[in-house]
N, C-alpha and C. Protein backbone atom coordinates (compact mmCIF):
# COMPACT_ATOMS: atom_id res chain seq x y z
N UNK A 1 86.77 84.86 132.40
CA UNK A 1 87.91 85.27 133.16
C UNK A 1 89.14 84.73 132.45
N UNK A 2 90.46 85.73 132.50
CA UNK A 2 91.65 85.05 132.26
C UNK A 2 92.67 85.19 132.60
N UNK A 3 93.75 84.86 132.91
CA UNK A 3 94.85 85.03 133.75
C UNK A 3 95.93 84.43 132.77
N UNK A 4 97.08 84.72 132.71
CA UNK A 4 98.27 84.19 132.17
C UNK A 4 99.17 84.05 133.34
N UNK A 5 98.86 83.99 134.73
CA UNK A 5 99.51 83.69 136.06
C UNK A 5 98.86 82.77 136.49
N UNK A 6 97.78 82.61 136.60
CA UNK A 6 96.86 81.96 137.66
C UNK A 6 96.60 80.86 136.73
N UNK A 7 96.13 79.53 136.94
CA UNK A 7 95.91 78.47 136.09
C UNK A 7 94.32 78.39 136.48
N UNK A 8 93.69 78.57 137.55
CA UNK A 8 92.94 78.42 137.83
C UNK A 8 91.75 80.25 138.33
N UNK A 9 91.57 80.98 137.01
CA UNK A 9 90.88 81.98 137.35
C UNK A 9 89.53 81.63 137.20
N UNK A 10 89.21 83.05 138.26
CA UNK A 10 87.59 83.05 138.90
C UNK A 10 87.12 84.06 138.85
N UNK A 11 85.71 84.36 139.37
CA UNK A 11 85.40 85.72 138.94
C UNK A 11 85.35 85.93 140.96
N UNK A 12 85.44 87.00 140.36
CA UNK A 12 85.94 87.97 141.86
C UNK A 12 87.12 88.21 142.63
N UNK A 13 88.54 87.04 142.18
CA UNK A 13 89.72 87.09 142.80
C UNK A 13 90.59 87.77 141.77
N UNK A 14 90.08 89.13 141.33
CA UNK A 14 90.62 90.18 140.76
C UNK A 14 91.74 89.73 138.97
N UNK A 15 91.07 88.33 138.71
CA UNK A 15 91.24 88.01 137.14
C UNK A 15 89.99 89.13 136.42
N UNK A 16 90.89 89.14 135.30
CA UNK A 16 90.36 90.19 134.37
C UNK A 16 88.92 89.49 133.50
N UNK A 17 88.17 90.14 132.73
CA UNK A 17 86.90 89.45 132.19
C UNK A 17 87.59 90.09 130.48
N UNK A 18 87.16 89.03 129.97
CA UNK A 18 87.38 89.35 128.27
C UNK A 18 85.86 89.80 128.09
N UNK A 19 84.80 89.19 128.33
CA UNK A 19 83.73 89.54 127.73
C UNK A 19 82.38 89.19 129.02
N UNK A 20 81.90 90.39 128.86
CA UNK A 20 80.04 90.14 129.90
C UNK A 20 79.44 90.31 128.43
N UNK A 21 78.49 88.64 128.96
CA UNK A 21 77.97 88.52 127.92
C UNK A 21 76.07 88.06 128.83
N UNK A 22 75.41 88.48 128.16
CA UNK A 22 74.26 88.73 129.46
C UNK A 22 73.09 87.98 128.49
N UNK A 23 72.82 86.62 127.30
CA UNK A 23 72.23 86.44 127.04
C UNK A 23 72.37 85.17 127.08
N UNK A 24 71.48 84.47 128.07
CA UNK A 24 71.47 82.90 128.04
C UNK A 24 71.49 82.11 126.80
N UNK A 25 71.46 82.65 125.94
CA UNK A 25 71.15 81.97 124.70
C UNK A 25 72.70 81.96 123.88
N UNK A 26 73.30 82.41 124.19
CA UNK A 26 74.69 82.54 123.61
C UNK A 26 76.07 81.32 124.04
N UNK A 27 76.48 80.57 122.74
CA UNK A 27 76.84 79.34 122.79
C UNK A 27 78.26 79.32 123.05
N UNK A 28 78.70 80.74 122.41
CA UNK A 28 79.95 80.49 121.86
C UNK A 28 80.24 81.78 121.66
N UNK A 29 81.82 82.46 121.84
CA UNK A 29 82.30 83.61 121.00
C UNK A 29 83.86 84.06 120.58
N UNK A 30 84.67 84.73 119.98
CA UNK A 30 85.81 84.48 120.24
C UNK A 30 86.83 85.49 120.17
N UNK A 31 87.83 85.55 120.48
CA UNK A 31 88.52 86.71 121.41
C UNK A 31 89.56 86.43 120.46
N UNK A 32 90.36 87.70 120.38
CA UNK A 32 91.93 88.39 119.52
C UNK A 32 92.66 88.26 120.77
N UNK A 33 93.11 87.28 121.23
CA UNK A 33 94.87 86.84 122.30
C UNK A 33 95.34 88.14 122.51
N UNK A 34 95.92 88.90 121.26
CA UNK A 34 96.44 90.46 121.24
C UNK A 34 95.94 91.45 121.67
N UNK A 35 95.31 91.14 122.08
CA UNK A 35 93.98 91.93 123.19
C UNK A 35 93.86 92.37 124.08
N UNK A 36 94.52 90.84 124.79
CA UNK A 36 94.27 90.94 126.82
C UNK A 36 95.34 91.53 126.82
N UNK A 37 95.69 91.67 127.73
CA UNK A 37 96.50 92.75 129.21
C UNK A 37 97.30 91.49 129.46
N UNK A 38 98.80 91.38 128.97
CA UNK A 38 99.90 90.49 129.19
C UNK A 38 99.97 89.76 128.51
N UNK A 39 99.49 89.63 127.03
CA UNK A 39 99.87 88.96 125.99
C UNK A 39 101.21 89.16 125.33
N UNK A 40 101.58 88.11 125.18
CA UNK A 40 103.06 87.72 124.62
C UNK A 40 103.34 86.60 123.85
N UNK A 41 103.70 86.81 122.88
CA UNK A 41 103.46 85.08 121.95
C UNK A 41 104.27 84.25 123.24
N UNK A 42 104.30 83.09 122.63
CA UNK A 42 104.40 81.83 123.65
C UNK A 42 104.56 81.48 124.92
N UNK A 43 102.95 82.69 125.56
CA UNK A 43 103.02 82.52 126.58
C UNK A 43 101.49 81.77 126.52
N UNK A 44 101.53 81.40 127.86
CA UNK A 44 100.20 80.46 127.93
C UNK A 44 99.60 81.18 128.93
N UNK A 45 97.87 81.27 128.26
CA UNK A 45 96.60 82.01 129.04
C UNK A 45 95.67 80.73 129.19
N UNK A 46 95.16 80.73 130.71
CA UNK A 46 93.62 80.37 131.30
C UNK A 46 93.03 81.21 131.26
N UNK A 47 91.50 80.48 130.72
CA UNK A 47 90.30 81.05 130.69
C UNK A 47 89.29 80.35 131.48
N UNK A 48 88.42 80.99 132.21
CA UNK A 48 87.36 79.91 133.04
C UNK A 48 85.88 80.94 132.17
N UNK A 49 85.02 79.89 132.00
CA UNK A 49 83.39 80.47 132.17
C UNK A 49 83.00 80.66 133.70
N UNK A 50 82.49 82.09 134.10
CA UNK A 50 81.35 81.78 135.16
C UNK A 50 80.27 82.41 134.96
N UNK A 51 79.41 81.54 135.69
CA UNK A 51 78.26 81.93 135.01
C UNK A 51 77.51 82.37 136.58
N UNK A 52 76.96 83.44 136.46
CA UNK A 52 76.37 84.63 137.33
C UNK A 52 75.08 84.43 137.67
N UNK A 53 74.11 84.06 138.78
CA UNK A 53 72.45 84.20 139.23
C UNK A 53 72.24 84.72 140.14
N UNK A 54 70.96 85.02 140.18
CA UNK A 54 70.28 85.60 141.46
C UNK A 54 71.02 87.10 141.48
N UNK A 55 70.92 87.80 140.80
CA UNK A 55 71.53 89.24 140.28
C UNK A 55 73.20 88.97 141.26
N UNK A 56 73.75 88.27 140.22
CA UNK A 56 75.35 87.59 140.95
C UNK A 56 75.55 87.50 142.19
N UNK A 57 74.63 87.06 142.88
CA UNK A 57 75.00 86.40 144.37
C UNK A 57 75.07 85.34 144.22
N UNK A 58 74.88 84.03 143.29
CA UNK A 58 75.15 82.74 143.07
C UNK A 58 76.33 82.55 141.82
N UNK A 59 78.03 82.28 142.16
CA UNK A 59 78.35 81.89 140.37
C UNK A 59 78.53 80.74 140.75
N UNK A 60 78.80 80.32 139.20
CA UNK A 60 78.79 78.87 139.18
C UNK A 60 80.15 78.76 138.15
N UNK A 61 81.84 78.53 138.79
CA UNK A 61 82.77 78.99 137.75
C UNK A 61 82.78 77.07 136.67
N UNK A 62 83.30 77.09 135.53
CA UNK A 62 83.57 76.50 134.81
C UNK A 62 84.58 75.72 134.73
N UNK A 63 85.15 74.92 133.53
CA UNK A 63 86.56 74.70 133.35
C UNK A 63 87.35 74.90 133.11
N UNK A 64 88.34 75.30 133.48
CA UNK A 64 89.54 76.17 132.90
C UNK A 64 90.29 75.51 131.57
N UNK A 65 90.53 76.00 130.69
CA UNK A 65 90.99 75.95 129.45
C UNK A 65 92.38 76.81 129.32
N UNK A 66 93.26 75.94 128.60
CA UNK A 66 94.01 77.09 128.15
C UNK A 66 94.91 77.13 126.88
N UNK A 67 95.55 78.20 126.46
CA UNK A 67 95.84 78.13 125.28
C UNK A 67 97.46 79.31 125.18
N UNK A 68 98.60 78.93 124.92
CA UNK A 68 99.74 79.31 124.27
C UNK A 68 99.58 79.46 123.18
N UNK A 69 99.52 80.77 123.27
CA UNK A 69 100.28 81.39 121.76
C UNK A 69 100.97 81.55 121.12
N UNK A 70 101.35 81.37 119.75
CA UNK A 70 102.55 80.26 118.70
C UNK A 70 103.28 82.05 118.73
N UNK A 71 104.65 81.48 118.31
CA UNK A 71 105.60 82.21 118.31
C UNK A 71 105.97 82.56 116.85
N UNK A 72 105.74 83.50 116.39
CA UNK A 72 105.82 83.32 115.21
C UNK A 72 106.94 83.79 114.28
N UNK A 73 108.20 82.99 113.94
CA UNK A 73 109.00 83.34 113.09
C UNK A 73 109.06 84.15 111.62
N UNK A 74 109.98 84.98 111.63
CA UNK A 74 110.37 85.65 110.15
C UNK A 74 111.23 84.67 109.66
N UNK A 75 111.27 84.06 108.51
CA UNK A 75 111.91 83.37 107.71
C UNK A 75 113.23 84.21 107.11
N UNK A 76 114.26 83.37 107.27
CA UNK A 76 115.77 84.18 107.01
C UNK A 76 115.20 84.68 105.07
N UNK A 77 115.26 85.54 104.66
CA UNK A 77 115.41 85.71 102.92
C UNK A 77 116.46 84.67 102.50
N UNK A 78 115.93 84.39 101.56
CA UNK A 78 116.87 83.91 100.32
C UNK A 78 117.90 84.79 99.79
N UNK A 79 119.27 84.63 100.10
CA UNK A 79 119.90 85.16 99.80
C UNK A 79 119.85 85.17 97.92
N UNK A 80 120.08 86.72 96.95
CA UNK A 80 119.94 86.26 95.64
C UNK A 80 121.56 85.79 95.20
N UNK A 81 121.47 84.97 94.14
CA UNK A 81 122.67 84.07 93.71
C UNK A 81 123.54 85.27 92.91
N UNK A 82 124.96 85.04 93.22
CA UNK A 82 125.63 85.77 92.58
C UNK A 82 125.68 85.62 91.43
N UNK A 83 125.79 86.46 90.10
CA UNK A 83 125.69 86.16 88.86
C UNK A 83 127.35 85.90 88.44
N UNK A 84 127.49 85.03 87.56
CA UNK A 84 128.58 84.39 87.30
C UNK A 84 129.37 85.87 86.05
N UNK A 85 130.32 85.95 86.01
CA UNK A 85 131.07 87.43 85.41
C UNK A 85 130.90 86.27 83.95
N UNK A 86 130.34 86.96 83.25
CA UNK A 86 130.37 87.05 81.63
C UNK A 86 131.70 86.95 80.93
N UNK A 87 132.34 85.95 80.89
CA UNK A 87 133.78 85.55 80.14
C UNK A 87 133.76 86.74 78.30
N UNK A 88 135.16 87.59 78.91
CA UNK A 88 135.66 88.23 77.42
C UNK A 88 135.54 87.10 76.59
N UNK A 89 135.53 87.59 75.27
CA UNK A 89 135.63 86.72 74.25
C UNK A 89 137.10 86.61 74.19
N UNK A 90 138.01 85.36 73.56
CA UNK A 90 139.13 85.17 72.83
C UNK A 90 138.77 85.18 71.77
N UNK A 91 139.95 86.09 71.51
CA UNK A 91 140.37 86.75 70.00
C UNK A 91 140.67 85.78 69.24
N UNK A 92 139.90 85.57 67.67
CA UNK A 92 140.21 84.33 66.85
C UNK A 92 142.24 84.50 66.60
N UNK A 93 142.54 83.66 66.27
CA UNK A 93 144.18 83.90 65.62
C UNK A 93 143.63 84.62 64.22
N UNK A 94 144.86 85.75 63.92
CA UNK A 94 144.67 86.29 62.80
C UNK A 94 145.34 85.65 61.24
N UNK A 95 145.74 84.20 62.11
CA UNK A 95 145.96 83.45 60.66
C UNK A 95 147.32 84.13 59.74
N UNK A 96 147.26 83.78 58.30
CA UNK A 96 148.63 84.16 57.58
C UNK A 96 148.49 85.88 57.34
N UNK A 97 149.77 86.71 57.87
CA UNK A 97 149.10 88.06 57.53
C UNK A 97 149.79 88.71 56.18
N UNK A 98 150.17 87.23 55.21
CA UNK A 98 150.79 87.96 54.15
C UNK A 98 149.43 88.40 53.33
N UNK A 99 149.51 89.54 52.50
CA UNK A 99 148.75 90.03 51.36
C UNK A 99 148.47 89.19 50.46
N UNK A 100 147.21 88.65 50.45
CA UNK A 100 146.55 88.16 49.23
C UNK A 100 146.27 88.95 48.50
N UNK A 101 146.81 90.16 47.54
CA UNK A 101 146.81 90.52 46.87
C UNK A 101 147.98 90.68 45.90
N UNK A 102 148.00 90.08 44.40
CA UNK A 102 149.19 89.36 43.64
C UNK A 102 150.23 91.02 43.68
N UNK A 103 151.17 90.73 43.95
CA UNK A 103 152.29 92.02 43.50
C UNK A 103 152.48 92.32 42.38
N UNK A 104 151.99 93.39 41.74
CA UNK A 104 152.02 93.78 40.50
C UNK A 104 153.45 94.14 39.84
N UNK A 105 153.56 94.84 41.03
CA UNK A 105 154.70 95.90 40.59
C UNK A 105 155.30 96.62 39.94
N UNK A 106 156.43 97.15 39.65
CA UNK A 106 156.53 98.62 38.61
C UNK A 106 156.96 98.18 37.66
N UNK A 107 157.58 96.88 37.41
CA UNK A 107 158.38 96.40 35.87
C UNK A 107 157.24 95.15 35.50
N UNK A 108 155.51 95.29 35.87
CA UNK A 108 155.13 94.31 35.00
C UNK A 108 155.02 93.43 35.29
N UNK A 109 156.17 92.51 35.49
CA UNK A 109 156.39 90.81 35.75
C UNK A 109 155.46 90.54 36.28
């Protein structure tokens, strides 16, 4: 039985059953939360065992257990880093712009 209202569910006061399980021999089993009927992350569900005889005219209910379900966050992204603008080059100085080449000229000298 389980209830996410009731702290204390039973079988017959109209809590829901996750599982009929009809083999005395069975120890253990386990259930998807996302499942039941009023699941909501961080809400908290009771569960009781009862156990059924005499073709269910005798139960015998269990201990109630219970368990909240984690809330589970999306992590903000990493924002990506702005890339820094690529600096123009400065222009070397163009130094002396007289002609290194000797003046000949038209009379020789």
């Amino acid at each position: 039985m389980y209830s996410f209202t009731d702290s204390q569910p039973v079988y017959g006061d109209g809590s829901p059953y996750y599982k009929w399980i009809t083999s005395a021999g069975t120890t253990s089993t386990s259930l998807d939360m996302s499942s039941l009927s009023g699941y909501e992350e961080g809400k908290t569900c009771y569960f009781s065992i009862t156990v059924l005889y005499d073709s269910h005219s005798v139960k015998k209910g269990g201990n109630v257990i219970s368990f909240t379900a984690p809330v589970t966050t999306t992590p903000e992204p990493t924002p990506e880093p702005t890339p820094e603008p690529t600096p123009e080059p400065t222009p070397e100085p163009a130094g002396d712009e007289s002609d290194p080449t000797p003046d000949t000229g038209s009379d020789g000298n």
